[in-house]
Protein backbone atom coordinates (compact mmCIF):
# COMPACT_ATOMS: atom_id res chain seq x y z
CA UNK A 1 0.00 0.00 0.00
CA UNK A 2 1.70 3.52 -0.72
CA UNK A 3 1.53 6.00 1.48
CA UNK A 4 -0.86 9.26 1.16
CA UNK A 5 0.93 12.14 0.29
CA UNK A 6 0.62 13.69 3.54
CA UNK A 7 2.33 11.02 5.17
CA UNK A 8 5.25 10.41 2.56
CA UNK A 9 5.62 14.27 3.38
CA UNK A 10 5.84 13.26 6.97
CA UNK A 11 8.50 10.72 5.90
CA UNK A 12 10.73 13.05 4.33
CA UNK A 13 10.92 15.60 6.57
CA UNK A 14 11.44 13.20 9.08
CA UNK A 15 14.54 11.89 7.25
CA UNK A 16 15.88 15.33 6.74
CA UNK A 17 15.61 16.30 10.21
CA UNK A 18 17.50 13.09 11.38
CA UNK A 19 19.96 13.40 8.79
CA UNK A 20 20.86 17.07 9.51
CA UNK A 21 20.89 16.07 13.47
CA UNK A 22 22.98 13.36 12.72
CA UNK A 23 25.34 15.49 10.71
CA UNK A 24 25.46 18.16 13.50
CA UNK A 25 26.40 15.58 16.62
CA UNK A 26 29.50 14.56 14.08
CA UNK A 27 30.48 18.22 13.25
CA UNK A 28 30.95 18.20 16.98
CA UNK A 29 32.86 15.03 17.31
CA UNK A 30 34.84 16.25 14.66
CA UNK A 31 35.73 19.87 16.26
CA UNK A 32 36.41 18.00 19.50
CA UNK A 33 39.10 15.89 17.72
CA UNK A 34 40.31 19.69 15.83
CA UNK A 35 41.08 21.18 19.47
CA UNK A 36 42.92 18.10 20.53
CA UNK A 37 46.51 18.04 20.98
CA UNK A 38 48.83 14.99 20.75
CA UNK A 39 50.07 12.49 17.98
CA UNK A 40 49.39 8.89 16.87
CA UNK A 41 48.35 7.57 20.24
CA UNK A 42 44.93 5.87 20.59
CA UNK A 43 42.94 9.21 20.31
CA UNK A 44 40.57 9.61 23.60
CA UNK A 45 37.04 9.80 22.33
CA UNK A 46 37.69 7.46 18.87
CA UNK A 47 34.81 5.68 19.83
CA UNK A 48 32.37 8.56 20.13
CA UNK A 49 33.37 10.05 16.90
CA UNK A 50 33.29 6.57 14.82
CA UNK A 51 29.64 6.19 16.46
CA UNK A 52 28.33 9.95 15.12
CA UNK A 53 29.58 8.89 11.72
CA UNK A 54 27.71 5.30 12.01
CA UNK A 55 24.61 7.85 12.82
CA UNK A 56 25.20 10.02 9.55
CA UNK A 57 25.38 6.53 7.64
CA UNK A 58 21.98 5.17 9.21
CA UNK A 59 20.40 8.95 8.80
CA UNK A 60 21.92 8.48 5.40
CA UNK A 61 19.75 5.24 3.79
CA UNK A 62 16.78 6.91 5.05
CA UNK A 63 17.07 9.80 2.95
CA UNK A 64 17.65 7.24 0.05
CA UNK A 65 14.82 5.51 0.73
CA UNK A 66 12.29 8.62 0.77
CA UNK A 67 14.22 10.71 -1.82
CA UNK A 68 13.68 12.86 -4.16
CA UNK A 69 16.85 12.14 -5.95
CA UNK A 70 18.45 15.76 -5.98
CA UNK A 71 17.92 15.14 -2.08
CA UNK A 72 20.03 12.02 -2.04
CA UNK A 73 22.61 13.39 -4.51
CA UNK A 74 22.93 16.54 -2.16
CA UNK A 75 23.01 14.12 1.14
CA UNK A 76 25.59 11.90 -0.95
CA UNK A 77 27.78 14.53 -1.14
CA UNK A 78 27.39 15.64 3.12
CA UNK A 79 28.08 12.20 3.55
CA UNK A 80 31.30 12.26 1.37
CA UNK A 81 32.27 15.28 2.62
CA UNK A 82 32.05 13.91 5.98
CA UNK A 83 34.15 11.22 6.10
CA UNK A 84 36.64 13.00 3.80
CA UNK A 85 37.16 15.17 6.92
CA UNK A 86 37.09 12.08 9.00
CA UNK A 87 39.84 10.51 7.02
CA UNK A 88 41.78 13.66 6.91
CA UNK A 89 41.80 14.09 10.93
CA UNK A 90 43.27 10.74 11.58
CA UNK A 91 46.09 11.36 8.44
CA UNK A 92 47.12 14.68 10.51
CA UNK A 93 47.37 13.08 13.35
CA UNK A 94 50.10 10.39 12.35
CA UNK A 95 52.17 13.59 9.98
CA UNK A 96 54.78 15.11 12.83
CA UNK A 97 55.00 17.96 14.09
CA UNK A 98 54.13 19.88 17.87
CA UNK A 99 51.96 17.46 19.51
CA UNK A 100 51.45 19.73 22.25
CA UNK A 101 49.36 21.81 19.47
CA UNK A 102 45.68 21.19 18.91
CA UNK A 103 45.38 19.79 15.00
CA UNK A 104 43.83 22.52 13.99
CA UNK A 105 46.79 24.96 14.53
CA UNK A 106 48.95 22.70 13.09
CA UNK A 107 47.06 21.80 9.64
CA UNK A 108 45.15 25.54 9.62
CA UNK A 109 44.61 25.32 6.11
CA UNK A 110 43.42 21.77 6.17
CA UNK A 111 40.91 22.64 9.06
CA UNK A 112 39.58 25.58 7.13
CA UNK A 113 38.78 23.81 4.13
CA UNK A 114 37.27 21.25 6.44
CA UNK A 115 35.26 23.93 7.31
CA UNK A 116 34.42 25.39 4.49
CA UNK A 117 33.34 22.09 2.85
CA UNK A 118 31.01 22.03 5.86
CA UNK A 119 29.25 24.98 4.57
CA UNK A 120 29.15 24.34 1.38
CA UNK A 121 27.51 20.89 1.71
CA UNK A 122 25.36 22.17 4.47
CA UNK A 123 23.81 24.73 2.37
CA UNK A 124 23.53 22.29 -0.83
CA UNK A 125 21.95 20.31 1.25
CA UNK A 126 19.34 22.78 2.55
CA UNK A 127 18.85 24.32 -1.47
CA UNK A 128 17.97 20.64 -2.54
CA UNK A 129 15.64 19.91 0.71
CA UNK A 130 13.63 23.02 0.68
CA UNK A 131 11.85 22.90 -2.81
CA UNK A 132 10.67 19.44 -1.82
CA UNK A 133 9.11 20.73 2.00
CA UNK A 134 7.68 23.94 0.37
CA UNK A 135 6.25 22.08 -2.38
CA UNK A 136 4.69 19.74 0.24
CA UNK A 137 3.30 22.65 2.57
């Protein structure tokens, strides 16, 4: 049986919101692990931040499933953008330098286009979503 309208409205909305939440709890994980100091040692926290980007992956699949497909494209590319800046965290952690510095003094310019990537993808994001809700209001 497919859904009424009204409820596949529901649907998406409700993916979008958990999707965007999801994104915003691993932005934080992530700007924790930016004002950390120290090398390659087991990074306090790992855990916490590998969880928030399980979150964005689970958030993730339900925005597939409800769509529209500029939606998923635009989530796609959060998601990507995500665990780019994941990725790029743990690399600057094992390069050398003053461990005594947080990360993000020491790799500036990486942390700023971190950053700005955010931004970017948030507000992609928000372009592709809000056609879809204002259409359905």
């Amino acid at each position: 049986m497919k859904p009424s309208a009204t409820r596949r409205d529901e649907l998406r909305r409700d993916a979008y919101v958990r999707f965007r939440n999801a994104c915003d709890q691993a932005y934080r994980q992530l700007d924790r692990r930016w004002l950390e100091a120290g090398g390659s040692e087991p990074v306090p926290g790992y855990d916490e931040v590998y969880a928030a980007m399980r979150a964005v992956d689970e958030a993730y699949n339900l925005v597939l499933l409800e769509g529209p497909a500029q939606v998923a494209e635009a989530s796609r590319a959060v998601l990507t953008s995500l665990t780019t800046e994941y990725a790029d965290q743990r690399r600057c952690r094992d390069e050398p330098g003053d461990v005594a510095a947080p990360l993000r003094d020491r790799h500036r310019e990486r942390w700023l286009a971190a950053i700005g990537a955010r931004t970017n993808r948030r507000i992609s994001f928000v372009n592709a979503v809000r056609p879809v809700v204002d259409r359905d209001e």
